[in-house]
C-alpha atoms as a PDB file:
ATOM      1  CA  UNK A   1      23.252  -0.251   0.158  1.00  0.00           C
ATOM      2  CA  UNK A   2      22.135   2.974  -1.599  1.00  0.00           C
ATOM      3  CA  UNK A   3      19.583   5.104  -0.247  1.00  0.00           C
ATOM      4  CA  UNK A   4      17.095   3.918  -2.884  1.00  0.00           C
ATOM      5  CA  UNK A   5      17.167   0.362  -1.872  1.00  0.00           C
ATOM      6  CA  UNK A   6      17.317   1.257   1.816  1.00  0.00           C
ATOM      7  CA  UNK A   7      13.886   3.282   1.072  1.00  0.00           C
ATOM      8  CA  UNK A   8      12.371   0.167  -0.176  1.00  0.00           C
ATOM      9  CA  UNK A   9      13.614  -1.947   2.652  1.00  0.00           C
ATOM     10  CA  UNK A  10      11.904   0.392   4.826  1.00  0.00           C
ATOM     11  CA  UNK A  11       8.931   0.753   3.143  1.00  0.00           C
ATOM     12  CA  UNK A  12       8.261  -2.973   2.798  1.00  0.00           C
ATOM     13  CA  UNK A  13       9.163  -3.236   6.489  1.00  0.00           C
ATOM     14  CA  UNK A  14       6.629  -0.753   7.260  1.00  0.00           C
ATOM     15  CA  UNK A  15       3.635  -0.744   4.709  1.00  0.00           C
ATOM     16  CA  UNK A  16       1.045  -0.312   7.524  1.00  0.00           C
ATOM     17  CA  UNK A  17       2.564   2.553   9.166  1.00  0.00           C
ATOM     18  CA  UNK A  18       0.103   5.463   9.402  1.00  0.00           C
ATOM     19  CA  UNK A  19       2.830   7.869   9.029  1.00  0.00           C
ATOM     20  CA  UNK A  20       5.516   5.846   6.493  1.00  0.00           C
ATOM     21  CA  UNK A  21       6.151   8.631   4.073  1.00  0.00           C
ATOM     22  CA  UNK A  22       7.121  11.116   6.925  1.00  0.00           C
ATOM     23  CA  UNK A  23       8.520   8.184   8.884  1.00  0.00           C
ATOM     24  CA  UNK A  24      10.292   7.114   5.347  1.00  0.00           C
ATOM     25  CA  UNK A  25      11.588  10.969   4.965  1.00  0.00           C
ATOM     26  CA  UNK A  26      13.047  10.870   8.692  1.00  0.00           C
ATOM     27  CA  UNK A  27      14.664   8.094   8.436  1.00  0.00           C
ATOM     28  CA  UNK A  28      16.653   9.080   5.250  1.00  0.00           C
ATOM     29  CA  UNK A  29      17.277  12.283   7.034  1.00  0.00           C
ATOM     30  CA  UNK A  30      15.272  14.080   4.301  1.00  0.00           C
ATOM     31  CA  UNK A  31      11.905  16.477   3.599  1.00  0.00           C
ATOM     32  CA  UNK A  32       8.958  14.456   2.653  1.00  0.00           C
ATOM     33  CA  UNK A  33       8.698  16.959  -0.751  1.00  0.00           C
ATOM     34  CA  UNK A  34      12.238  15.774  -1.558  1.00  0.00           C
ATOM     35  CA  UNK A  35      11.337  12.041  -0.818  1.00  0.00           C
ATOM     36  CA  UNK A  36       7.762  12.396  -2.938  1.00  0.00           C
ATOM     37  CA  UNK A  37       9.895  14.188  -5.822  1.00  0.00           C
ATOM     38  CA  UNK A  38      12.880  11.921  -5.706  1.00  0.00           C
ATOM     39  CA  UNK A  39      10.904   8.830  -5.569  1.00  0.00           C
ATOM     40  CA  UNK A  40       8.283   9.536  -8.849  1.00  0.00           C
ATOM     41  CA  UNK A  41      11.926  10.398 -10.246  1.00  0.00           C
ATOM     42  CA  UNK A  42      13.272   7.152  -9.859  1.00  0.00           C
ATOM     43  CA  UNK A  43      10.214   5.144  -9.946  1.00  0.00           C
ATOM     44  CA  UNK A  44       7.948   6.693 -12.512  1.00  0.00           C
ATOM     45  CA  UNK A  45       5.318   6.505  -9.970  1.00  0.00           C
ATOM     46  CA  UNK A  46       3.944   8.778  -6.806  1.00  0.00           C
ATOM     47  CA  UNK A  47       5.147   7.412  -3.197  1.00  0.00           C
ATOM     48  CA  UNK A  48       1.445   7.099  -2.332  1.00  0.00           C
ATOM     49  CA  UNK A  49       0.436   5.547  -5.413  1.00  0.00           C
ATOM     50  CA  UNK A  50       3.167   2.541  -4.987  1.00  0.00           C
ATOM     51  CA  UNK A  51       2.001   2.100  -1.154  1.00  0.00           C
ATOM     52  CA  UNK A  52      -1.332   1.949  -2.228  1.00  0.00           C
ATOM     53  CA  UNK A  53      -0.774  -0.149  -5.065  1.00  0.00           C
ATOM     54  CA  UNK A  54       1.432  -2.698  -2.432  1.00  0.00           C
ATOM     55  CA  UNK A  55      -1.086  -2.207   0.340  1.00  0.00           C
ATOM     56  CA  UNK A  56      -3.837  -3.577  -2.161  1.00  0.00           C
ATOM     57  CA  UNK A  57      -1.417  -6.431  -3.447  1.00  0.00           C
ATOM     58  CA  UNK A  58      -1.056  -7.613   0.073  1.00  0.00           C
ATOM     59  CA  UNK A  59      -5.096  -7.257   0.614  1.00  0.00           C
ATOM     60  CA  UNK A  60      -5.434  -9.240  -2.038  1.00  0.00           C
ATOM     61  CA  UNK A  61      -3.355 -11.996  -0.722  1.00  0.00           C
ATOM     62  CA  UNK A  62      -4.993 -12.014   2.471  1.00  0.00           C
ATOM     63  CA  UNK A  63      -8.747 -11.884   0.662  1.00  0.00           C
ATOM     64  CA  UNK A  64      -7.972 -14.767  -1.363  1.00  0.00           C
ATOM     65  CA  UNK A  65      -6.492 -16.687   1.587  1.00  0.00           C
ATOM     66  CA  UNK A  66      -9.989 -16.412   3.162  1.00  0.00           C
ATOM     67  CA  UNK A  67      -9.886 -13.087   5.228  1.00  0.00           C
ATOM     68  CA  UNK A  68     -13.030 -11.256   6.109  1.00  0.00           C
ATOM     69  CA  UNK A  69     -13.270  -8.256   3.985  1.00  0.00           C
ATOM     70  CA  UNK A  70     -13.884  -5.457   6.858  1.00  0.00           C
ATOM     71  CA  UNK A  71     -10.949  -6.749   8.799  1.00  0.00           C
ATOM     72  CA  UNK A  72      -8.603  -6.493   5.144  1.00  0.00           C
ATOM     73  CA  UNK A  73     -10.413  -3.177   4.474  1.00  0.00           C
ATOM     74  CA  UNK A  74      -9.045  -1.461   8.179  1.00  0.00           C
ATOM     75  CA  UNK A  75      -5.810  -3.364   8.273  1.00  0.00           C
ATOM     76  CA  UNK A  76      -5.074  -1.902   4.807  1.00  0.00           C
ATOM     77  CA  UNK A  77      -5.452   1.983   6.069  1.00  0.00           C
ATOM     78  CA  UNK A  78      -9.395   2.144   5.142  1.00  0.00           C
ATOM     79  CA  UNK A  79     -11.560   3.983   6.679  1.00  0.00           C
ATOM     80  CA  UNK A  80     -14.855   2.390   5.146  1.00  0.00           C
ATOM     81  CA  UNK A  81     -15.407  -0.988   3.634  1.00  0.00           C
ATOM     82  CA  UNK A  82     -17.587   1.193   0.288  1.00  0.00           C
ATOM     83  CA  UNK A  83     -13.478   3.219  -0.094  1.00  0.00           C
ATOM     84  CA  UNK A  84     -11.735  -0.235   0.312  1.00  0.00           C
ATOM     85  CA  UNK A  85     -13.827  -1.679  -2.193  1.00  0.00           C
ATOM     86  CA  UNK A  86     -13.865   1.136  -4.831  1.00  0.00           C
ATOM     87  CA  UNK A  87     -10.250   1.345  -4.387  1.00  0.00           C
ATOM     88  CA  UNK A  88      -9.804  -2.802  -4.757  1.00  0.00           C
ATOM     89  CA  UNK A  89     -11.978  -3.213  -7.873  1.00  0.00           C
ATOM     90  CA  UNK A  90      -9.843  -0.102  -9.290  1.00  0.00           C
ATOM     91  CA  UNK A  91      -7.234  -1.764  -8.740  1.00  0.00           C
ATOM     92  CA  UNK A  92      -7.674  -5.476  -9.443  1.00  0.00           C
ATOM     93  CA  UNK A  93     -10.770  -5.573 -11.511  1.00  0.00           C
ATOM     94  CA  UNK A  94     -13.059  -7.157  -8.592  1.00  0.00           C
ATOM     95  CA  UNK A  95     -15.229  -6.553  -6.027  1.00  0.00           C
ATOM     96  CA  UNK A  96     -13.439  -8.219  -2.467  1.00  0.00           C
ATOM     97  CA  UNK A  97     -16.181 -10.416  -2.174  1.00  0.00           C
ATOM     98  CA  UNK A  98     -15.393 -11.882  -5.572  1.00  0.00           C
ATOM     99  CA  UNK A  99     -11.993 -12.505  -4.910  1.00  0.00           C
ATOM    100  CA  UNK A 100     -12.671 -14.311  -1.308  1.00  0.00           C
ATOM    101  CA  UNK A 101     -15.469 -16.479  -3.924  1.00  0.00           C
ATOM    102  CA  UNK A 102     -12.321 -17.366  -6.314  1.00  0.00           C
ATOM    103  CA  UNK A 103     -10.699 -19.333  -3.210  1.00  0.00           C
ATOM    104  CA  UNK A 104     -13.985 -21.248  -2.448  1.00  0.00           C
END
């Protein structure tokens, strides 16, 4: 397994980590500038962008499965339910609450 896939094992294994990108870095026995340069290399996108991106995809999962926003919201690394929402509706298109109404 290369070191690329072995990143993405690890970050999918660890997505609500506090510390994954320096955890990530340690673990390939690497700088956290090398790993944030390699990986927008590679990926064509930021480190943080991608977690944030998967963090949201897995909100979103959980939200339409029923989940109380505020719970989602501080599971998913936010430290407000007004930053988790901004960030969702950035991201998706919709407010939480509208996605938990889409399930109903």
């Amino acid at each position: 397994m290369n070191d690329f896939n072995l990143l993405m094992e690890f970050l999918e294994n660890n997505l609500l980590a506090d510390n994954l990108i320096a955890d990530a870095a340690k673990k390939l026995g690497i700088s956290d500038y090398h790993l944030k340069r390699t990986f927008i290399f590679v990926a064509g996108i930021s480190l943080s962008e991608y977690i944030k991106t998967r963090r949201l995809v897995l909100a979103n999962e959980e939200l339409a499965s029923g989940a109380p926003v505020t719970g989602v919201a501080f599971k998913y690394g936010y430290n407000s339910v007004e930053g988790f929402s901004r960030a969702f509706k950035s991201f998706s298109g919709y407010l939480p609450s509208q996605v938990q109404k889409i399930k109903s």
